[in-house]
Protein backbone atom coordinates (compact mmCIF):
# COMPACT_ATOMS: atom_id res chain seq x y z
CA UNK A 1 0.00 0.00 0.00
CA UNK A 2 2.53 2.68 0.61
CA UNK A 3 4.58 1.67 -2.01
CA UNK A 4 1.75 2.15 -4.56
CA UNK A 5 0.60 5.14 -2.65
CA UNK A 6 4.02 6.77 -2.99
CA UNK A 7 4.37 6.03 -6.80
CA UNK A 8 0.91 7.56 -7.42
CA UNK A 9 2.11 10.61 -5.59
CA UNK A 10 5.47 10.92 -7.12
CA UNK A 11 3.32 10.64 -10.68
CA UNK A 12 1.17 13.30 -10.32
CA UNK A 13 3.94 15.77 -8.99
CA UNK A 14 5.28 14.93 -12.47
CA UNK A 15 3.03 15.31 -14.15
CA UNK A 16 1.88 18.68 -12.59
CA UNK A 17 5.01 19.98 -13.12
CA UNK A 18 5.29 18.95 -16.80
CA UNK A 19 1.71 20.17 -17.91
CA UNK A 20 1.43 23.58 -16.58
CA UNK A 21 -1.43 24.67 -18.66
CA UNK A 22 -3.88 22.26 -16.24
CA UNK A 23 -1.91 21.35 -12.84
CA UNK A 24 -3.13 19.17 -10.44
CA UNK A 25 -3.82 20.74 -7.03
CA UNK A 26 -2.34 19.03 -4.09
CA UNK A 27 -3.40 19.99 -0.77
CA UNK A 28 -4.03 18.56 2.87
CA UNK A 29 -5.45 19.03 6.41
CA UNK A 30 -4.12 17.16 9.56
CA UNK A 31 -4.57 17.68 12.82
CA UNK A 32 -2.20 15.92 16.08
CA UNK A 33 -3.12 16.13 19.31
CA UNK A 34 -1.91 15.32 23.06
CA UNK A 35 -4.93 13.24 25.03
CA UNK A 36 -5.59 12.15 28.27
CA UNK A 37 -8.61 10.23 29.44
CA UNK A 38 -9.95 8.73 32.91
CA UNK A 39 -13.19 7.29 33.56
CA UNK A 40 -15.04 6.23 36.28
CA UNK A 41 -17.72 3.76 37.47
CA UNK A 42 -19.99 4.49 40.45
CA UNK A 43 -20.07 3.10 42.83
CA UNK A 44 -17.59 0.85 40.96
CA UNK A 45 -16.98 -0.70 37.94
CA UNK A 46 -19.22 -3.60 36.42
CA UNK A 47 -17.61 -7.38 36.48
CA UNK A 48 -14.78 -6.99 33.80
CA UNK A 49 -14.57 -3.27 33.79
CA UNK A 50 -12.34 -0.85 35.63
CA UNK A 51 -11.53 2.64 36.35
CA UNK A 52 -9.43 3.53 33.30
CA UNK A 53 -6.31 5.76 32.59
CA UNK A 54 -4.76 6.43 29.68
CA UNK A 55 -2.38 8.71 27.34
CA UNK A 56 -1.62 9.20 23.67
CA UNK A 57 -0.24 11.25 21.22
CA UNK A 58 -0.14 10.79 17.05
CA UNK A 59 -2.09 11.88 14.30
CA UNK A 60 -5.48 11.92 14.84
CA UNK A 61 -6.28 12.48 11.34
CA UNK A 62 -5.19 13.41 7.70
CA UNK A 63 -6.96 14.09 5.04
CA UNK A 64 -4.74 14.14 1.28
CA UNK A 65 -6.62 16.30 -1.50
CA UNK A 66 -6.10 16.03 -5.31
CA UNK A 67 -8.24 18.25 -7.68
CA UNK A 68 -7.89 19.29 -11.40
CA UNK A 69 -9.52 21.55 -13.50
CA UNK A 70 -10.45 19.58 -16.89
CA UNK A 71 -12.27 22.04 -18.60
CA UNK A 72 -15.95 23.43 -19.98
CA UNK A 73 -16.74 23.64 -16.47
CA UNK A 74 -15.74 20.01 -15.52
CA UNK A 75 -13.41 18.84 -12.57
CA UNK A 76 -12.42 15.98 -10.43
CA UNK A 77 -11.44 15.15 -6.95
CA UNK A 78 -10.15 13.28 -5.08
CA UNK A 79 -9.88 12.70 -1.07
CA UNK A 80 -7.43 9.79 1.00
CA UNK A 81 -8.16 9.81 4.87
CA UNK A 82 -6.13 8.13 7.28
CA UNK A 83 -7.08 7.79 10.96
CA UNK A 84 -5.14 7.18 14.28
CA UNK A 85 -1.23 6.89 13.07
CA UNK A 86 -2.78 4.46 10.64
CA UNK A 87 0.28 1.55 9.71
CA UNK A 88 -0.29 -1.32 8.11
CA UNK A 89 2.79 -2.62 8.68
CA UNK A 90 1.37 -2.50 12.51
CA UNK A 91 -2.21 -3.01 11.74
CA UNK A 92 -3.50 -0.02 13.65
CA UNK A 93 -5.68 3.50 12.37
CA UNK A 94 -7.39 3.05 8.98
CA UNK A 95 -7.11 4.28 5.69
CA UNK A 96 -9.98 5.01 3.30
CA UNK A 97 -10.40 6.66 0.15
CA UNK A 98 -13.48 8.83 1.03
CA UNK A 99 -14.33 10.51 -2.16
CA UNK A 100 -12.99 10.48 -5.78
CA UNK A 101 -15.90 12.18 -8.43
CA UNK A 102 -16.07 13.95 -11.52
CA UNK A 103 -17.64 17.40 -10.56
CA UNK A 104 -19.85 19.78 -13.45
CA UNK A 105 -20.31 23.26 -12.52
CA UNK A 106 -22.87 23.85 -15.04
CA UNK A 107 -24.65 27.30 -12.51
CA UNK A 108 -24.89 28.21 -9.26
CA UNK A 109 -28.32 26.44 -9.12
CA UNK A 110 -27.26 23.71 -10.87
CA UNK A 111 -24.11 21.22 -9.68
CA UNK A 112 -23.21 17.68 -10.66
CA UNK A 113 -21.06 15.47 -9.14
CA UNK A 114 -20.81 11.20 -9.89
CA UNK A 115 -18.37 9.12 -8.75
CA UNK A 116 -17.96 8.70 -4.68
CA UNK A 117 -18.22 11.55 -2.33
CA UNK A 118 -19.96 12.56 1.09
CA UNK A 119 -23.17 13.98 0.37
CA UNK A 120 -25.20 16.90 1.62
CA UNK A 121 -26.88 15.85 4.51
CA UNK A 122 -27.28 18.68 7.75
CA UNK A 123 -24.13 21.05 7.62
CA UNK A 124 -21.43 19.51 8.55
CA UNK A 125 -21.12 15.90 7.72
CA UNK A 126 -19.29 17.24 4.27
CA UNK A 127 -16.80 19.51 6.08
CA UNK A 128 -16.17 16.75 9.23
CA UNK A 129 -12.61 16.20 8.01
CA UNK A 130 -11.21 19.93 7.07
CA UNK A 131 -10.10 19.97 10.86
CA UNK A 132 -8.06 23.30 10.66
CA UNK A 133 -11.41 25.07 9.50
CA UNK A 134 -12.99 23.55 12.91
CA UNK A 135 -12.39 25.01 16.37
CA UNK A 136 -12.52 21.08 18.02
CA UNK A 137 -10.22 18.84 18.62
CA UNK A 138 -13.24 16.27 19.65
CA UNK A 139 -15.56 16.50 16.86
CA UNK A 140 -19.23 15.76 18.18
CA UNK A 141 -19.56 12.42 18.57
CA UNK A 142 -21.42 11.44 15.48
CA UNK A 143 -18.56 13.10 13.33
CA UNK A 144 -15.01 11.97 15.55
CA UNK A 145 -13.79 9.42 12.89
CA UNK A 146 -10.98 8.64 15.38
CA UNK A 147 -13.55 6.24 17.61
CA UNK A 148 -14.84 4.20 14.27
CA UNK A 149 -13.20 1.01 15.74
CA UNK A 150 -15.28 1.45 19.25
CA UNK A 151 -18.69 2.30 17.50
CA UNK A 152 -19.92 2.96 13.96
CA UNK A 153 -21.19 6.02 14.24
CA UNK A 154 -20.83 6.72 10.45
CA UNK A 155 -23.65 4.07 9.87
CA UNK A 156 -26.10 6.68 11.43
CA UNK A 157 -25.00 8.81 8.97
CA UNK A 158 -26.51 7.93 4.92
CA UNK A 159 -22.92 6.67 3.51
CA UNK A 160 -21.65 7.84 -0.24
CA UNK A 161 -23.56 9.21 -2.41
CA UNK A 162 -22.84 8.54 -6.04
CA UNK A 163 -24.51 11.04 -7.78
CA UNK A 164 -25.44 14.30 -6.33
CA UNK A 165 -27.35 17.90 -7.83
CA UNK A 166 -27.12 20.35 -5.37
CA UNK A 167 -27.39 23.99 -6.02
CA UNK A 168 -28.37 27.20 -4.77
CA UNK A 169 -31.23 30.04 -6.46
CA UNK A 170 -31.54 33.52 -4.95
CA UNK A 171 -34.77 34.45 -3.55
CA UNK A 172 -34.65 38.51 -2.79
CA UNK A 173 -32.28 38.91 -0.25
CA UNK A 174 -31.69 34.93 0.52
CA UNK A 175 -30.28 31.83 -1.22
CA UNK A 176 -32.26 28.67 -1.36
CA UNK A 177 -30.15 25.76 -1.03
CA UNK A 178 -31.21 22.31 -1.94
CA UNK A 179 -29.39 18.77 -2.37
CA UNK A 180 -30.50 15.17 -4.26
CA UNK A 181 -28.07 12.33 -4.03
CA UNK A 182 -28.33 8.96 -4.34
CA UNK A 183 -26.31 6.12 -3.65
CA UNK A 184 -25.63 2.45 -2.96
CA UNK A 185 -27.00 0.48 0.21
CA UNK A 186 -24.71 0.55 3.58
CA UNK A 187 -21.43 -1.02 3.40
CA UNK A 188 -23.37 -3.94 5.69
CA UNK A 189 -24.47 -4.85 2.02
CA UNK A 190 -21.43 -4.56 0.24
CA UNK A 191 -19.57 -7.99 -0.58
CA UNK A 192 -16.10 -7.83 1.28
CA UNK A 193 -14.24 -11.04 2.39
CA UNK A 194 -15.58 -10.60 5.71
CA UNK A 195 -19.22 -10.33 4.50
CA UNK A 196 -19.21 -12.31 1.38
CA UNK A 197 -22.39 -11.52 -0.08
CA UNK A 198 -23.88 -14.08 -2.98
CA UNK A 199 -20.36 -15.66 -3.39
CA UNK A 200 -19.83 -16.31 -7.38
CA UNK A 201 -21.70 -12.89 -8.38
CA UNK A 202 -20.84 -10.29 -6.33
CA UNK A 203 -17.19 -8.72 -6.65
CA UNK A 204 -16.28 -7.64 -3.67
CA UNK A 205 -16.48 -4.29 -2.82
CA UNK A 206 -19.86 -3.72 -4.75
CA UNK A 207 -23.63 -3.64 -3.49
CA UNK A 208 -25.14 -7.36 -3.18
CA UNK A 209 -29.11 -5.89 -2.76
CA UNK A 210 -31.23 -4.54 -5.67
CA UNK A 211 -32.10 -0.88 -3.64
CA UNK A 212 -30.44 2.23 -3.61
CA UNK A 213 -30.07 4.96 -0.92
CA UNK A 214 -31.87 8.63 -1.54
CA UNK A 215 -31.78 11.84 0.39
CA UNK A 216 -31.64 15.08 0.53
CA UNK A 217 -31.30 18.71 2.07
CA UNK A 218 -33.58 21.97 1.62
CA UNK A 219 -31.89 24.82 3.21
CA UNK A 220 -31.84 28.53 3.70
CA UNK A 221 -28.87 31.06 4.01
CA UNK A 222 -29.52 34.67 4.62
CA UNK A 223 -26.12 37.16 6.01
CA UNK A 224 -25.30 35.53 8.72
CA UNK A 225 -27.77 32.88 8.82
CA UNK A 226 -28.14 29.35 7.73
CA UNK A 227 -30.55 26.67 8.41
CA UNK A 228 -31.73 23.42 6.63
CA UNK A 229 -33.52 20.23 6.76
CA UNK A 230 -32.45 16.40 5.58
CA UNK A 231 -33.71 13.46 5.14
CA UNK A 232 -32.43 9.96 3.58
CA UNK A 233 -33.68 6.64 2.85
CA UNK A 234 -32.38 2.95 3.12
CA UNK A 235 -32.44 -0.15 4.78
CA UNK A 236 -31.16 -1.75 8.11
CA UNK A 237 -29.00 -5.03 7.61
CA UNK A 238 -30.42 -7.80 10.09
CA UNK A 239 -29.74 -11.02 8.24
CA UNK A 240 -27.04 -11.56 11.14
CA UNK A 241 -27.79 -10.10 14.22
CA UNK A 242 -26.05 -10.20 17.15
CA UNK A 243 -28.35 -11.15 20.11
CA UNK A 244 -27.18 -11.51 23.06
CA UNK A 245 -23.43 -11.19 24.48
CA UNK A 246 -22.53 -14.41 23.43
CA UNK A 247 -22.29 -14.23 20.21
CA UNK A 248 -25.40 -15.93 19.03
CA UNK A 249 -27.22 -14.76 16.13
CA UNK A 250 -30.75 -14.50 14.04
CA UNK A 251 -32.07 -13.49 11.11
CA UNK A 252 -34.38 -10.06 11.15
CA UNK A 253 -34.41 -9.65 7.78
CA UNK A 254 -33.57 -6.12 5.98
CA UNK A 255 -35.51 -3.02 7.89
CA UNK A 256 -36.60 -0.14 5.78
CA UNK A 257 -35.60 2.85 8.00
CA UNK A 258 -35.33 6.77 7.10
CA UNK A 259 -33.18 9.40 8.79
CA UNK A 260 -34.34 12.82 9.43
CA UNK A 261 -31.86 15.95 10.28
CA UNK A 262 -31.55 19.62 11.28
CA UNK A 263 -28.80 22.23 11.10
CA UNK A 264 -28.37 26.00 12.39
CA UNK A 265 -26.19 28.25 12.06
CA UNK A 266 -25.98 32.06 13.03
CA UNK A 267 -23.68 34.75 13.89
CA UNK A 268 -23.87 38.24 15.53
CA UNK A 269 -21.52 40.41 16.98
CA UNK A 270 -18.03 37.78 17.55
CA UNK A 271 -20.52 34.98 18.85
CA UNK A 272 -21.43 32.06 16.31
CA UNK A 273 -24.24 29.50 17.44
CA UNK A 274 -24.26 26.29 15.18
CA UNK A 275 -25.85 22.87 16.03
CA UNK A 276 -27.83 20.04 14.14
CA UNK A 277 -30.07 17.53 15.40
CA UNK A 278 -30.47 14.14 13.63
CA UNK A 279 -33.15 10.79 14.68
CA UNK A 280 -32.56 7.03 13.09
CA UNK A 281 -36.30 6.04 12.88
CA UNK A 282 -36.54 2.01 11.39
CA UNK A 283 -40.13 0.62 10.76
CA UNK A 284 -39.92 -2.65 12.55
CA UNK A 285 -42.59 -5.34 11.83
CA UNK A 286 -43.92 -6.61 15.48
CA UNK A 287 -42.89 -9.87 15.01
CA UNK A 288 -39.50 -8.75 15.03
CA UNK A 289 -40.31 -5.95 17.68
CA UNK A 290 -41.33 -8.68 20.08
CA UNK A 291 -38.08 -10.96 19.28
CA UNK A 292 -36.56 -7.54 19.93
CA UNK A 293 -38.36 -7.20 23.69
CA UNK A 294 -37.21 -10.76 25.04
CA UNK A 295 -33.64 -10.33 23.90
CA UNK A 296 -33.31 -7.18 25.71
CA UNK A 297 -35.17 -8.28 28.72
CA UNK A 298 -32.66 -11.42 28.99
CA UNK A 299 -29.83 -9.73 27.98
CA UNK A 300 -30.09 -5.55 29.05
CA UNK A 301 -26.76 -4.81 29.46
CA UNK A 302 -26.04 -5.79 26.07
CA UNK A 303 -28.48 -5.27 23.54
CA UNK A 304 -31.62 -2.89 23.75
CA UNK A 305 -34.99 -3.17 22.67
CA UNK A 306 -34.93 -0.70 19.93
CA UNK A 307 -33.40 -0.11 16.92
CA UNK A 308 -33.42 3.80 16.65
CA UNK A 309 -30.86 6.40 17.22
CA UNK A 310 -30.77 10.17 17.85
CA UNK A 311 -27.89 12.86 17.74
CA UNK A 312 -27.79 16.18 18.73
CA UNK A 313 -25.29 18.85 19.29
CA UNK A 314 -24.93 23.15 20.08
CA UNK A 315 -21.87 25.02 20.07
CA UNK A 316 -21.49 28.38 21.20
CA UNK A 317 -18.11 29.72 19.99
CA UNK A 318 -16.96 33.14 21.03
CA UNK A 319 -14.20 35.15 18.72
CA UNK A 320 -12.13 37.20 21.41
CA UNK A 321 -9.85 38.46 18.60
CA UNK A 322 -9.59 37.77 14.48
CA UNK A 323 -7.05 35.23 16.05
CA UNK A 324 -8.22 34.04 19.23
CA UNK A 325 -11.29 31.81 19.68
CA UNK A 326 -12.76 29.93 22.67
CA UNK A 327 -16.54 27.66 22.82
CA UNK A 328 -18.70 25.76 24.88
CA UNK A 329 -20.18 22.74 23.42
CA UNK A 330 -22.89 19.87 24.77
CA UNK A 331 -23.34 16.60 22.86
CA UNK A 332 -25.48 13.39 23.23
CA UNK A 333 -25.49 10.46 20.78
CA UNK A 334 -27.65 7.45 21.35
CA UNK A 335 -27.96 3.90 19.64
CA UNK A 336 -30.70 2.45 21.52
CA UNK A 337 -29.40 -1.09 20.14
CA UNK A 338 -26.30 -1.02 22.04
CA UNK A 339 -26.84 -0.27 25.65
CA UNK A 340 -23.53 -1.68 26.30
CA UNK A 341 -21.98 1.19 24.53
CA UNK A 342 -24.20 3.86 24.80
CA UNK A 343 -25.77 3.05 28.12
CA UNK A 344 -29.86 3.45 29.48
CA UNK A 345 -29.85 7.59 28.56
CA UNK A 346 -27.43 7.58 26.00
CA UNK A 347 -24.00 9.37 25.51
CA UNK A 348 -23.39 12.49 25.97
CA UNK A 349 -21.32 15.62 27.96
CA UNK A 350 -20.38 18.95 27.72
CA UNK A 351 -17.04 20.37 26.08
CA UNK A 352 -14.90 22.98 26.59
CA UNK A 353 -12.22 24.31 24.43
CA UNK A 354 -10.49 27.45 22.56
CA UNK A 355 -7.70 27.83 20.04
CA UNK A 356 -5.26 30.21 18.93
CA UNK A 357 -4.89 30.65 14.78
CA UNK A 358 -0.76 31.45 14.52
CA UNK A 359 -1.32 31.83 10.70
CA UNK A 360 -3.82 31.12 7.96
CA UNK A 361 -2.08 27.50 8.19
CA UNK A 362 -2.14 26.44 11.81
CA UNK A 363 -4.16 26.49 14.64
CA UNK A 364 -3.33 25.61 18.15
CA UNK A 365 -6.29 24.32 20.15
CA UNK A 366 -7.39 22.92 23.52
CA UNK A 367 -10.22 21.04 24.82
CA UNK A 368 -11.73 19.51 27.77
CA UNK A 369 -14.78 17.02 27.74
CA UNK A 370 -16.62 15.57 30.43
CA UNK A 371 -19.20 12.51 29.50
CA UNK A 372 -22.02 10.83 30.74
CA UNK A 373 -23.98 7.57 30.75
CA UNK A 374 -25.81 5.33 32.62
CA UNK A 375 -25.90 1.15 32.65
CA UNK A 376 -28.00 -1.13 33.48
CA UNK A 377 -25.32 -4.21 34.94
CA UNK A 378 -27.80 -7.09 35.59
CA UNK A 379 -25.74 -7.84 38.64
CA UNK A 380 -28.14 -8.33 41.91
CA UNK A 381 -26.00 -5.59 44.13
CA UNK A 382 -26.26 -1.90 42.96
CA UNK A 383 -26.89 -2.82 39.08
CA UNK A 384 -27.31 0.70 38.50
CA UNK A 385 -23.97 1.86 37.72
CA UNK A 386 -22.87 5.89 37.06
CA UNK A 387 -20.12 6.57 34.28
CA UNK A 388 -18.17 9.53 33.93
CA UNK A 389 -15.35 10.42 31.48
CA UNK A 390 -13.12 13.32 32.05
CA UNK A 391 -11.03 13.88 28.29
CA UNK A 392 -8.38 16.61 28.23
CA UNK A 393 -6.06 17.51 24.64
CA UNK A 394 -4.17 19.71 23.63
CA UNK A 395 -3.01 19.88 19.67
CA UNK A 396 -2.47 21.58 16.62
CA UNK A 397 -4.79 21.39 13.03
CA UNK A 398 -2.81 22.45 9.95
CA UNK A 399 -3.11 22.95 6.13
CA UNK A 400 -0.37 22.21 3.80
């Protein structure tokens, strides 16, 4: 992988340099950051759980750009993330390529793109990973690609799009903004070695189910104002469900299931207020509801009764100078599936942070978060159990 990686790169520096009429643009944003967490159980921890500390320090995440202008309004992109001081020499972080698409720039009310890219979907699922543009170091929790490993949170979100019009068409003294993408299923549907899906037909890496994902976002954006709603459709992979916490499995089928979502965004004076709110709603036959009931009533500290989620999060940043920026920020995220992760209430705490921007290209930044949950244990002495998380880091988010 790095080898080809690094002969891909070394080609299109060459060939940049040797066809000046049309270079390629090569650009970046990474962010590194210093992190301490410590957690606590009360009145102590569950069987097989403790009070945890721990350190590290890496790159949280990089994100490697590569766009060219091919003419008559038409361009492409491309966009490499890695995660977590991804190796795979060591087999640790991850490495994706998020989004490569042919773009056509036909109006403003009128844009194309096809291919593989993040769609529109509240406001800032498509900016999540330009992390010097950002004042956090922890992203709210729905967005902080460095915990994919623990919990996918990017399932709650609709995944690529593969074709997507968006545009925007003046209305007096406002903009309408709208966005249609589709795109294929969730990766739980796409063949990989690990889920080989109708083995013989489907390559892997391609969609094994005859739907398609849909959504959208209808938006407004007046001054200093912005606010919009989304919406996307697709379907829940149960065909092997986890049931209970050892490891045993059934068949619910595939769950039709629609997301809705809301984003804000407004500024006066040197305050900015932004936030979005998001629900996971799946219609659940009651057959399957009830199966759903008994495995959570035999197994609560593992699997919930409920396959709907919710995410929500405000952020109150204040701009003391044109350089110097602090905020306040509360976040909750719930899978109701996965009490084990998430807990009886959900997860979710309050955050906060500042940063100092020493140039258009770097930005030192702080933060402190403090988390929430609740769990149910099962165990017959206090099986009520309290969990706190206290997060402090300390970093720096740069563009080159």
């Amino acid at each position: 992988m790095k080898i080809i990686l690094t002969a891909c790169s070394i080609f299109l520096l060459v060939y940049s340099t040797i066809n000046a009429q049309s270079p390629i643009d090569i650009y970046g944003y990474a962010q590194s950051s210093f992190y301490m967490f410590h957690n606590t159980f009360t009145p102590y921890p569950p069987s097989g759980e403790d009070n945890y500390t721990y350190k590290n320090m890496g790159v949280n995440q990089l994100n490697l750009f590569f766009g060219k202008d091919l003419g008559d309004d038409f361009s492409g992109f491309i966009n490499f993330e890695f995660i977590n001081n991804y190796s795979s020499n060591n087999g640790f972080g991850s490495f994706n390529l998020q989004e490569a698409y042919l773009k056509w720039d036909y109006s403003d009310f009128l844009k194309v793109k096809f291919g593989m890219l993040i769609p529109q979907f509240n406001s800032l699922f498509e900016i999540y990973n330009r992390t010097p543009l950002l004042p956090y170091l922890i992203m709210p929790k729905l967005y902080d690609a460095t915990s994919g490993d623990l919990v996918n949170t990017f399932d709650i979100l609709p995944q690529k799009a593969l074709i997507q019009l968006n545009g925007s068409v003046p209305v007096e003294s406002a903009n309408i903004e709208y966005a249609l993408f589709m795109g294929n299923p969730p990766n739980s549907y796409i063949s990989s070695p690990a889920n080989n899906i109708l083995p013989g037909y489907v390559p892997y890496g391609q969609s094994a189910v005859n739907f398609i994902s849909v959504g959208g976002r209808l938006g407004i954006k007046l001054n200093n104002f912005r606010a919009g709603v989304s919406a996307s459709f697709d379907q829940y992979n149960g065909r092997i469900f986890i049931k209970d916490s050892q490891g045993d499995t059934a068949d619910i089928g595939d769950i039709n299931r629609a997301r809705y979502g809301a984003d804000l965004y407004y500024k006066i004076w040197n305050f900015e207020l932004s936030g979005e709110y998001l629900i996971v709603k799946n219609f659940v036959p009651s057959a399957i509801q009830d199966s759903l009931n008994l495995w959570s009533s035999q197994d609560p500290y593992f699997i919930g009764n409920s396959l709907d989620k919710k995410f929500y999060y405000a952020t109150l940043l204040y701009n003391i100078t044109d350089n110097l920026f602090c905020y306040v920020m509360w976040d909750y995220l719930n899978d109701e599936i996965n009490p084990y992760y998430f807990g009886l209430d959900g997860y979710y705490g309050y955050h906060f942070g500042g940063g100092y921007n020493i140039n258009d290209n770097i930005v030192l930044k702080f933060q402190y978060n403090k988390n929430f949950s609740r769990f149910d244990t099962g165990e017959d002495v206090f099986p009520i159990r309290k969990y706190y998380e206290n997060i402090f880091t300390i970093g720096v988010s740069f563009t080159f």
